[in-house]
C-alpha atoms as a PDB file:
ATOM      1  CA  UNK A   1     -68.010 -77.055  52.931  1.00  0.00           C
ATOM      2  CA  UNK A   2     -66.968 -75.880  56.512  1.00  0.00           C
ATOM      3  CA  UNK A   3     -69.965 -73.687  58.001  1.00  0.00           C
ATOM      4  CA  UNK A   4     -68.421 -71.896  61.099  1.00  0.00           C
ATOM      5  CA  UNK A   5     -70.267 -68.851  63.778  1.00  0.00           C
ATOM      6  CA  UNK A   6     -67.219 -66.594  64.232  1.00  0.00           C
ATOM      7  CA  UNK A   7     -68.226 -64.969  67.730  1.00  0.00           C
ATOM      8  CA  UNK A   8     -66.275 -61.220  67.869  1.00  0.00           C
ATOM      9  CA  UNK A   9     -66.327 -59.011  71.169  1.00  0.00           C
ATOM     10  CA  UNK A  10     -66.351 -55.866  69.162  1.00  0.00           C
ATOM     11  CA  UNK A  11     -69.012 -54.339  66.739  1.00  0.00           C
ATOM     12  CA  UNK A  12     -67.009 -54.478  63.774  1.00  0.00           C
ATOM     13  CA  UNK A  13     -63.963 -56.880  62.793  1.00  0.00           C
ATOM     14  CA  UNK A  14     -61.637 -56.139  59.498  1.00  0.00           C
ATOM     15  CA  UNK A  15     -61.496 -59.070  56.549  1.00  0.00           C
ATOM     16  CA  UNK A  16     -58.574 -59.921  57.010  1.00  0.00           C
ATOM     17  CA  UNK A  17     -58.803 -60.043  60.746  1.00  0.00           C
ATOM     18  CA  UNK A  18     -61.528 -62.381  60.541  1.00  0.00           C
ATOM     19  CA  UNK A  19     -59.945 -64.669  57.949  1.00  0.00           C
ATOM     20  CA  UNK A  20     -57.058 -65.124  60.684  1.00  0.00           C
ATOM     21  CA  UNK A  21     -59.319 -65.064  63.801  1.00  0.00           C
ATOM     22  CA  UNK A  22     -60.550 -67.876  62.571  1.00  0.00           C
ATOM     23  CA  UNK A  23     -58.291 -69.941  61.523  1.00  0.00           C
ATOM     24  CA  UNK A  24     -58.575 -70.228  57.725  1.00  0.00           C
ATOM     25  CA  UNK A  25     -55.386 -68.580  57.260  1.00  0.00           C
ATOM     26  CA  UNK A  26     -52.204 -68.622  59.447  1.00  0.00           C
ATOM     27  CA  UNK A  27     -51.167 -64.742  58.681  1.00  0.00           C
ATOM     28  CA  UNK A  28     -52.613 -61.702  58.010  1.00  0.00           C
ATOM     29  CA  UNK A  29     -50.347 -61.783  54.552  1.00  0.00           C
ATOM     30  CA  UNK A  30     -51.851 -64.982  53.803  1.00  0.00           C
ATOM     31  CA  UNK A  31     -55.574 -63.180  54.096  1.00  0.00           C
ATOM     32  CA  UNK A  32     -54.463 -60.441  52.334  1.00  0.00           C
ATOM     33  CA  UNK A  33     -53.509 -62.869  49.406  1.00  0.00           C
ATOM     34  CA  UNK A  34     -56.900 -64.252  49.608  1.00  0.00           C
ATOM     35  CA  UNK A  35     -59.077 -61.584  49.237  1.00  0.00           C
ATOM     36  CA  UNK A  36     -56.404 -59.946  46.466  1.00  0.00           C
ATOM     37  CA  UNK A  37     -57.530 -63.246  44.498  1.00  0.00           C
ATOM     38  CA  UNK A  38     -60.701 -62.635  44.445  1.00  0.00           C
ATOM     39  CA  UNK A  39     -61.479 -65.751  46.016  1.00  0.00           C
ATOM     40  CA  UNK A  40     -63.758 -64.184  48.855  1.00  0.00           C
ATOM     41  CA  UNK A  41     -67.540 -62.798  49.113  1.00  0.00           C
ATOM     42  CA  UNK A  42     -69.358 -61.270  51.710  1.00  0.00           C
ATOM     43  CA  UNK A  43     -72.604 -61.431  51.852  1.00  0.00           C
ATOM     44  CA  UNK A  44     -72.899 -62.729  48.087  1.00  0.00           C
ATOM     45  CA  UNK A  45     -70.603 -60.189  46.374  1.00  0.00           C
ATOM     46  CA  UNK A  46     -67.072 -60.461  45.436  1.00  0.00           C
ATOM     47  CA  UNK A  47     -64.246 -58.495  47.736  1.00  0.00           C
ATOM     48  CA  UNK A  48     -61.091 -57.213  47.035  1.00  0.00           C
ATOM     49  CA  UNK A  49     -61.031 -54.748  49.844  1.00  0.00           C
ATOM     50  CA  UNK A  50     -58.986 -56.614  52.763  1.00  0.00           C
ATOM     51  CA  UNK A  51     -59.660 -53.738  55.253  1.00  0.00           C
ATOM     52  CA  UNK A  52     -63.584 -54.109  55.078  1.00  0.00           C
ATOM     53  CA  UNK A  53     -65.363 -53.823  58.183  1.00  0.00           C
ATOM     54  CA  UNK A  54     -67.904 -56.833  58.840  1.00  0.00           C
ATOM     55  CA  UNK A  55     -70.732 -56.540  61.590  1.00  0.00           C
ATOM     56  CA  UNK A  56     -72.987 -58.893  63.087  1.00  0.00           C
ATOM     57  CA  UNK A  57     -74.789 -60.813  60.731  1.00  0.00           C
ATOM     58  CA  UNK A  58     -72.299 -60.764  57.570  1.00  0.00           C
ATOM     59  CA  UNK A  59     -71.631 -63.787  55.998  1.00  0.00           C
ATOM     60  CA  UNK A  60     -68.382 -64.534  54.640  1.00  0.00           C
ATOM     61  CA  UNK A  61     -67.513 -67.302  51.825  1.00  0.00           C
ATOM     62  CA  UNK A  62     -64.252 -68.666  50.847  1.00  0.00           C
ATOM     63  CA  UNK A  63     -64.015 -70.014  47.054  1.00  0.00           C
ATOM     64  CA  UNK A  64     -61.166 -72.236  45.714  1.00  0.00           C
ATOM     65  CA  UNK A  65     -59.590 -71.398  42.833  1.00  0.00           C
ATOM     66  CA  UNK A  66     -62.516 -73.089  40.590  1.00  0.00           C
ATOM     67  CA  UNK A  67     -64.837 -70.872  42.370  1.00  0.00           C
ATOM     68  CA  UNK A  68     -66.538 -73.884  44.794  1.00  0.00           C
ATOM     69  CA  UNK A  69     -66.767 -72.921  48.515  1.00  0.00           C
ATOM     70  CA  UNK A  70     -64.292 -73.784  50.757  1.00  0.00           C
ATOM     71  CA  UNK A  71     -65.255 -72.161  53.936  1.00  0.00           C
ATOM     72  CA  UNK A  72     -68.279 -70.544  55.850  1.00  0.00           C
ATOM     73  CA  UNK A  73     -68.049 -67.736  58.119  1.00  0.00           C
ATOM     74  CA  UNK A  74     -71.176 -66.142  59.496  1.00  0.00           C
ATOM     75  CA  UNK A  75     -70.148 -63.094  62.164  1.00  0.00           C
ATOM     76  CA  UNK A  76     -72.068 -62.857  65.287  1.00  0.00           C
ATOM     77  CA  UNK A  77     -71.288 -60.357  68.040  1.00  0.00           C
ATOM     78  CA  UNK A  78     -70.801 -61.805  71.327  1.00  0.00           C
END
């Protein structure tokens, strides 16, 4: 699994703004799909909200579709 600091400028960043920030996904539609799946958690717990805000210190997961971890994200204000 990919374990990756995701440095923002602001105090708060959206999902699905974060998902393509960083480079997991190419779109914003592509995010959106993502997190629709259920195939993301933040800070341990399951999201379907694509709009929710993360702050310094979040940690977001990406799960395949068997549920293994794909991805790390861990936010950090810069």
């Amino acid at each position: 699994m990919d374990s990756e600091t995701v440095r923002i400028r602001t105090s708060r960043i959206r999902l699905d703004h974060l998902l393509k920030f960083a480079g997991v996904t190419g779109t914003g539609g592509a995010a959106k799909l993502l997190v629709q799946a259920g195939r993301v958690r933040v800070n341990g717990e399951r999201e379907l909200r694509r709009g929710r805000a993360l702050c310094d210190g979040d940690l977001v997961v990406l799960e395949d579709e068997d549920g293994e971890p794909l991805a790390r994200l861990e936010v950090r204000s810069a």
